[in-house]
Protein backbone atom coordinates (compact mmCIF):
# COMPACT_ATOMS: atom_id res chain seq x y z
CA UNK A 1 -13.69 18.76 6.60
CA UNK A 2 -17.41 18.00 6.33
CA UNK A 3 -18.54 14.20 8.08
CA UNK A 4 -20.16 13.58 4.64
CA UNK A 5 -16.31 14.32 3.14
CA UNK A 6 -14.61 12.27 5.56
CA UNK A 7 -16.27 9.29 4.95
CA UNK A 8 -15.78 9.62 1.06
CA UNK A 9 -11.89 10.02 2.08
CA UNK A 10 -12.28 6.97 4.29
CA UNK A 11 -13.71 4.66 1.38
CA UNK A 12 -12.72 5.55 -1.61
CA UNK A 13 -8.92 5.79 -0.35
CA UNK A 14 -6.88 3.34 -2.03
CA UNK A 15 -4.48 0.83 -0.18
CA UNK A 16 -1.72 -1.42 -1.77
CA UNK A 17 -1.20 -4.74 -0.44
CA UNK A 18 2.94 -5.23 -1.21
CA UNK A 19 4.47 -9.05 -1.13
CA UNK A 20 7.89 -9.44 -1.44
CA UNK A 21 8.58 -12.81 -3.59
CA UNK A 22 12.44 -13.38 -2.47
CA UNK A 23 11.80 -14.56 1.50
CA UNK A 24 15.15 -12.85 2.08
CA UNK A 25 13.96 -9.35 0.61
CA UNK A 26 12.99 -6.19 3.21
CA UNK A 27 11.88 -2.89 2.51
CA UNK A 28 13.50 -0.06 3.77
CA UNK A 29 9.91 1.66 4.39
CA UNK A 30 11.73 4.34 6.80
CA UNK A 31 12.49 5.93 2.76
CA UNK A 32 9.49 4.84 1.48
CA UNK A 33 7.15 6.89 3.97
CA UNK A 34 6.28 9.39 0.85
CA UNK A 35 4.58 6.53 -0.61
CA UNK A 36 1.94 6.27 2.37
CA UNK A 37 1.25 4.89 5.46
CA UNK A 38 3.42 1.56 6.25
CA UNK A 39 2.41 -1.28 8.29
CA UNK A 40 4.74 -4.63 8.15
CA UNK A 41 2.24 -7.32 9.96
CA UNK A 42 4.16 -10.22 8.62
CA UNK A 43 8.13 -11.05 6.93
CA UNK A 44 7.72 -9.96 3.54
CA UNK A 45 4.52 -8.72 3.57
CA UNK A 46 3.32 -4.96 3.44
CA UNK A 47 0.18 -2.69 3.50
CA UNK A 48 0.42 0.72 2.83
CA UNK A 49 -2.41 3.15 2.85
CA UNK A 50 -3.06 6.62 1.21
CA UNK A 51 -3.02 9.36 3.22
CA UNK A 52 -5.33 11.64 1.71
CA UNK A 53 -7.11 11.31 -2.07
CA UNK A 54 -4.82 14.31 -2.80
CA UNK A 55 -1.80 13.23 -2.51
CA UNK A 56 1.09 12.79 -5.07
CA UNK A 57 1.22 8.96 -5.43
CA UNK A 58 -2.57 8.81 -5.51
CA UNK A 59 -2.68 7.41 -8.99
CA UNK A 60 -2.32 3.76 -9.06
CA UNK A 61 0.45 4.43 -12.16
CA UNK A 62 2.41 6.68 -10.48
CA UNK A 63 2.45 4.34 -7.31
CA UNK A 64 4.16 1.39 -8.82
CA UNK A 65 6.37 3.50 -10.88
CA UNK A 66 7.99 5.79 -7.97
CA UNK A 67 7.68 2.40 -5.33
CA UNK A 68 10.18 0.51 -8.15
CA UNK A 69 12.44 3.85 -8.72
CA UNK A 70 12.64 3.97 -4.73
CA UNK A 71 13.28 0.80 -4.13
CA UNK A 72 15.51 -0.86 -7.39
CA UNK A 73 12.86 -3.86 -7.63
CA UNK A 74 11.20 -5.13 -10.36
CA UNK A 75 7.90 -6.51 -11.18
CA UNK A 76 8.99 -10.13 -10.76
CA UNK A 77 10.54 -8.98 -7.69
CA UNK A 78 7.28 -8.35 -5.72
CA UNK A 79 3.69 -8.41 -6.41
CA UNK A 80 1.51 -5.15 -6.01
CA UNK A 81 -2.30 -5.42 -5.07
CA UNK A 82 -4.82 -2.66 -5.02
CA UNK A 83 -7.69 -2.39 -3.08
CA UNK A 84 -9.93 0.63 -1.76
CA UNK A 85 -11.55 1.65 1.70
CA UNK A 86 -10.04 0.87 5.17
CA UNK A 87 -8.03 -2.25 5.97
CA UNK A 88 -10.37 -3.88 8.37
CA UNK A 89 -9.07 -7.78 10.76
CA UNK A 90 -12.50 -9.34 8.69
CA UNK A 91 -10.79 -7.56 5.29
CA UNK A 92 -7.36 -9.33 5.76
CA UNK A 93 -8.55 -12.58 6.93
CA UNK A 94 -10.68 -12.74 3.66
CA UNK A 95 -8.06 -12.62 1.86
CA UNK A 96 -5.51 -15.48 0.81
CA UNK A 97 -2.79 -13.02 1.43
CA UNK A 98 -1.76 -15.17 4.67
């Protein structure tokens, strides 16, 4: 892969930003690994990140429709964000995700 294609892979790959809204839920995200790349940084809170702009769940639709089939939840049950490029430490603590 060409530099010039790597860092179009690196931006413009999308990332989902998952909370949980029951404190008691978990994800199982051992089963959900076909979905992405999983990171768990706090209870209840989940990032997972594309691997590739080619891959099957790349479609934002398709996403949230196989991540509820996988996991039995529903919309109320969580809340799905979608953002683009690489998770950076200045990224998260921008956010009011915390």
């Amino acid at each position: 892969m060409m530099i010039g294609q790597q860092i179009n892979e690196t931006l413009h790959t999308r990332q989902y930003k998952i909370t949980l809204k029951k404190s008691e839920s978990t994800l199982k995200i051992d089963e959900l690994r076909d979905l992405g790349m999983w990171a768990n940084p706090t209870k209840g809170h989940y990032v997972v990140t594309e691997r590739s702009l080619r891959d099957k769940y790349a479609a934002p639709e398709l996403f949230k429709a196989s991540f509820f089939k996988m996991t039995g939840l529903e919309s109320s049950d969580v809340s799905i964000e979608s953002t683009y490029g690489p998770m950076t430490p200045q990224r998260a603590t921008d956010s009011d995700w915390y």
